[in-house]
C-alpha atoms as a PDB file:
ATOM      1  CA  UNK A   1      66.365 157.737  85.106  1.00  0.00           C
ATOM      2  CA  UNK A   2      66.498 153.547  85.430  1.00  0.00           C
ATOM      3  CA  UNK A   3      64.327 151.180  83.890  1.00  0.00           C
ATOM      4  CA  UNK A   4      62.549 149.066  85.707  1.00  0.00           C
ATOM      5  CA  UNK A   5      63.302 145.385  86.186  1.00  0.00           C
ATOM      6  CA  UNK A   6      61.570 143.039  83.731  1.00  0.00           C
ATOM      7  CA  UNK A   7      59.347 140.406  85.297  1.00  0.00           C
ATOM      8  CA  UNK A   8      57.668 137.804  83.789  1.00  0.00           C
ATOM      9  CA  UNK A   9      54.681 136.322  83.839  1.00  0.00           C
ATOM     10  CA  UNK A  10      54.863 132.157  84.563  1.00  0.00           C
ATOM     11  CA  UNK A  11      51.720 130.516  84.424  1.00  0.00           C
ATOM     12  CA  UNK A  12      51.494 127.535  86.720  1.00  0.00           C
ATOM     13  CA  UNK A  13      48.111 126.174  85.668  1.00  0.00           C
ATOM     14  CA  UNK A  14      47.154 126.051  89.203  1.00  0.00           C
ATOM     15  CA  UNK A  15      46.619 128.254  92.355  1.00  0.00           C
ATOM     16  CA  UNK A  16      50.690 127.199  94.092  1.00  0.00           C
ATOM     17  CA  UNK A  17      54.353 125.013  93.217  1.00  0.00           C
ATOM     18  CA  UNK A  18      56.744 124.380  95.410  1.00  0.00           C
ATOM     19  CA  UNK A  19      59.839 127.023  94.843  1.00  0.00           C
ATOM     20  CA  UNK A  20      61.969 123.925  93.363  1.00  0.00           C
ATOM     21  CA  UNK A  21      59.564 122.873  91.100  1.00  0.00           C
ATOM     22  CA  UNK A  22      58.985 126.414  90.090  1.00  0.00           C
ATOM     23  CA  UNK A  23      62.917 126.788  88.994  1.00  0.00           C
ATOM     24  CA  UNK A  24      63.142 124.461  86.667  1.00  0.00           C
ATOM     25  CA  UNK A  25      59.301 124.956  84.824  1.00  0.00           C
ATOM     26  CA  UNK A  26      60.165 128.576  84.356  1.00  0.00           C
ATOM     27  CA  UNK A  27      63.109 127.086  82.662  1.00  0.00           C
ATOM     28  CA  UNK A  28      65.735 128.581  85.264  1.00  0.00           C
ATOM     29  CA  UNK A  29      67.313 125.632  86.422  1.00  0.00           C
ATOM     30  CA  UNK A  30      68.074 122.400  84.549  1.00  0.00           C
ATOM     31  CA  UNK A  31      68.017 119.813  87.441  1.00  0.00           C
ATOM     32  CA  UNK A  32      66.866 118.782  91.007  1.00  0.00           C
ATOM     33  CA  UNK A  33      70.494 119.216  91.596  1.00  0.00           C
ATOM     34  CA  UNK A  34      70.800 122.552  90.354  1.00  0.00           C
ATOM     35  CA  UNK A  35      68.055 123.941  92.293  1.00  0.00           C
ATOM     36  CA  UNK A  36      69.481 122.662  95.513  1.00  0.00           C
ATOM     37  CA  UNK A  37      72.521 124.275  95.042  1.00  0.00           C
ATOM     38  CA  UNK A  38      71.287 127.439  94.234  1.00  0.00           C
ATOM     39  CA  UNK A  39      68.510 127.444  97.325  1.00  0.00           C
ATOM     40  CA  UNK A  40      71.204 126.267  99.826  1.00  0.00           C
ATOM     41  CA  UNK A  41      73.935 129.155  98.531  1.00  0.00           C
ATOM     42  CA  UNK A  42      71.674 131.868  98.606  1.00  0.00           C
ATOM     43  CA  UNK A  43      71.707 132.470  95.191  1.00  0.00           C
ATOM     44  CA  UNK A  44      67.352 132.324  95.122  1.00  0.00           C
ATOM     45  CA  UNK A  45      64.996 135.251  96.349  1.00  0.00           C
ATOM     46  CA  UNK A  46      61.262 135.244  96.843  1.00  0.00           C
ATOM     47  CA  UNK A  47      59.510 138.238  96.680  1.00  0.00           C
ATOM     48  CA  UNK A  48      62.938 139.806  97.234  1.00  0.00           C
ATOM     49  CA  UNK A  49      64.219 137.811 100.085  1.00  0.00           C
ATOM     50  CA  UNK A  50      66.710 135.380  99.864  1.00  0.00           C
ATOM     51  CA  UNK A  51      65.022 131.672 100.647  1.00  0.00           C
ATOM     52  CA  UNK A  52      66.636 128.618 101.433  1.00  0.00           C
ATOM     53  CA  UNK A  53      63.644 126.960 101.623  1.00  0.00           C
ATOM     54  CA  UNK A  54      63.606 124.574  98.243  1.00  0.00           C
ATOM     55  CA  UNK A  55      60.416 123.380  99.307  1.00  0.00           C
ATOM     56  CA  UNK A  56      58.486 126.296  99.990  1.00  0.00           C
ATOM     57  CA  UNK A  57      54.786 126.650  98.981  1.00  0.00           C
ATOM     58  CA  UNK A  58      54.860 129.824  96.565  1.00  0.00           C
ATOM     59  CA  UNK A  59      51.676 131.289  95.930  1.00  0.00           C
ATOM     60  CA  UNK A  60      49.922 133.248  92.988  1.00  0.00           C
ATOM     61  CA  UNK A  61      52.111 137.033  92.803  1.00  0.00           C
ATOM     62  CA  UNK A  62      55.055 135.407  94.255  1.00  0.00           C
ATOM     63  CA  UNK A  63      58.239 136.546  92.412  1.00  0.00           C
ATOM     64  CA  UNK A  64      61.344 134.470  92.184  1.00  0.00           C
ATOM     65  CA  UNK A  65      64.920 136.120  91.431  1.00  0.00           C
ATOM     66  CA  UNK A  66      67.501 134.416  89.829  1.00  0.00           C
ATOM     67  CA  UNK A  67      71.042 135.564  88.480  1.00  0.00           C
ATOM     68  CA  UNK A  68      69.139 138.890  87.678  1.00  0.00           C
ATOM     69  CA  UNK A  69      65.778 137.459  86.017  1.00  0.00           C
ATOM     70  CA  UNK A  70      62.541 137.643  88.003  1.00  0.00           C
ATOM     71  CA  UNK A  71      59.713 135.544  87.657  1.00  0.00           C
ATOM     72  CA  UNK A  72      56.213 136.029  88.328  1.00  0.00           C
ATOM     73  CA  UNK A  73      54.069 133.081  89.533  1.00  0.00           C
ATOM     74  CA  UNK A  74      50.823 133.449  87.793  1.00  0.00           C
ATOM     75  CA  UNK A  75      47.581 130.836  87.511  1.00  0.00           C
END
């Protein structure tokens, strides 16, 4: 039997962020820089699809994967 993946809850105090503004809030990524790279190389999902997209709109229920922690996007 596995245990399901932890996801948690990251309240954005509003109804959407843009997925490279949501990295580094939820604490993920460090810099503007940092996000780039990791949304060019592949290395970001959304709702369990990679994106490449740094400046996609991500709305309430998304969930963001990074190096094995996912992220919930939450008002």
């Amino acid at each position: 039997m596995t245990t399901p993946e932890r996801i948690d809850d990251v309240s954005i105090g509003g109804d959407g962020i843009r997925l490279g503004q949501f990295l580094k809030y939820a604490g993920l990524l460090d810099s503007g820089g940092d996000v780039k790279e990791a949304i060019i190389d592949g290395f970001v999902s959304v709702n369990g699809e990679i994106d490449r997209r740094r400046g996609r709109q991500l709305q309430l229920g998304d969930i963001v994967g990074f190096e094995g922690r996912r992220m919930r996007v939450c008002a």
